[in-house]
Protein backbone atom coordinates (compact mmCIF):
# COMPACT_ATOMS: atom_id res chain seq x y z
CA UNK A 1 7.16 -9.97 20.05
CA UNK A 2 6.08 -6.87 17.77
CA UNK A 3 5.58 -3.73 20.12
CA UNK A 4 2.10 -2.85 18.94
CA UNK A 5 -0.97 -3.14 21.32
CA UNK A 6 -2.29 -6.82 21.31
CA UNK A 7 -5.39 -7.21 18.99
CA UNK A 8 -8.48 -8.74 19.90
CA UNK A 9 -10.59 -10.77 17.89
CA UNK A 10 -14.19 -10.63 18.97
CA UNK A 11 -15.76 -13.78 17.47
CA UNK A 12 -18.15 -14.38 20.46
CA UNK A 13 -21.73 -15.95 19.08
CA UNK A 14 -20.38 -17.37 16.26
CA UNK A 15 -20.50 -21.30 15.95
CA UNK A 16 -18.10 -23.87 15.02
CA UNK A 17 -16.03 -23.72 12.48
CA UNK A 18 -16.48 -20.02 12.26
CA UNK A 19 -14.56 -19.08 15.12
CA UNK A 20 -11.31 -20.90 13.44
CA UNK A 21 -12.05 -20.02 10.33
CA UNK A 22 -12.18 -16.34 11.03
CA UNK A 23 -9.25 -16.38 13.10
CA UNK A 24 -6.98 -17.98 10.49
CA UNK A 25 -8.30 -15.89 7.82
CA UNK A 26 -6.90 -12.50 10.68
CA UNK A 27 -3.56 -14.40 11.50
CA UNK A 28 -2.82 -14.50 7.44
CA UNK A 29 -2.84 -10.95 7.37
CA UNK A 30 -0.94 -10.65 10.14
CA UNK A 31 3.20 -10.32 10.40
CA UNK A 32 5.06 -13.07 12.02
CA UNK A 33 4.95 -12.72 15.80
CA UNK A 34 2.27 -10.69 16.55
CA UNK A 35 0.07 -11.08 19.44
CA UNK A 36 -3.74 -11.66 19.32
CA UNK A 37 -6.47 -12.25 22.00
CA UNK A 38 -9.04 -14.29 20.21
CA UNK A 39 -12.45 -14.35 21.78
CA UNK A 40 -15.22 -16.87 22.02
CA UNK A 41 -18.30 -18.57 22.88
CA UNK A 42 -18.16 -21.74 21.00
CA UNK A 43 -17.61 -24.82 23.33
CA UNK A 44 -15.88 -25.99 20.60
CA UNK A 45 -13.25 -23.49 20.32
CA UNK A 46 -11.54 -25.30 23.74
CA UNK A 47 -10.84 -28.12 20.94
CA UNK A 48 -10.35 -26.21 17.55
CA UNK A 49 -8.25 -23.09 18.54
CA UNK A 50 -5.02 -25.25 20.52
CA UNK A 51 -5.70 -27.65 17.70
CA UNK A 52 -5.62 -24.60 14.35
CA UNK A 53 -2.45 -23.38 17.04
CA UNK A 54 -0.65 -26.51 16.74
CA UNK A 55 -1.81 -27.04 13.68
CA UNK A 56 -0.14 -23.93 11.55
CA UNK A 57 2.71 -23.57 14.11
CA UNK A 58 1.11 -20.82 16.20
CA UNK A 59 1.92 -20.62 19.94
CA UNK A 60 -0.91 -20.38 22.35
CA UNK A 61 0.50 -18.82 24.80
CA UNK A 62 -2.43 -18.34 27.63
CA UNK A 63 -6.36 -19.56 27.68
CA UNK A 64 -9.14 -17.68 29.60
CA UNK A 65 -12.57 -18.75 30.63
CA UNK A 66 -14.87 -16.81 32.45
CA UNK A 67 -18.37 -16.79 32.27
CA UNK A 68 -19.23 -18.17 28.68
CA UNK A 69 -16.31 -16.53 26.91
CA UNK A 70 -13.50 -18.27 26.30
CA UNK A 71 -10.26 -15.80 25.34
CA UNK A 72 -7.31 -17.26 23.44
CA UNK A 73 -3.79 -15.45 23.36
CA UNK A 74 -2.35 -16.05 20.03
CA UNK A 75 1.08 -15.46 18.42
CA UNK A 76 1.75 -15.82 15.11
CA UNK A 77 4.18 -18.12 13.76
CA UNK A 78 7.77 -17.24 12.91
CA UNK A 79 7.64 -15.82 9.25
């Protein structure tokens, strides 16, 4: 892991696909390895974020829910 704080994504009120969208758009300009919380409110995000994860070779590495926010920690894939 890089030794940088851990980013956070805020992408709460946005709808599906946004919250995906937005967060592979922030991984791309990303290096390889680095740690981010991604944040939402979307249902849907339970679904699409483990599924963009597996999808791209990401490792989700912990899920949150509490209240209506669901918070995703993200780490980029090996470069």
């Amino acid at each position: 892991m890089n030794n940088e704080a851990i980013r956070i994504l805020d992408l709460k009120g946005l709808k599906c696909p946004l919250p995906v969208l937005k967060a592979a758009k922030a991984m791309k300009a990303l290096p390889a390895e680095t740690q981010v919380w991604v944040e939402t409110t979307d249902p849907m995000a339970v679904i699409d974020i483990p599924a963009f994860c597996n999808e791209h070779g990401h490792s989700l590495l912990e899920t949150q829910e509490k209240e209506s926010t669901t918070r995703f920690l993200i780490e980029k894939a090996k470069a």
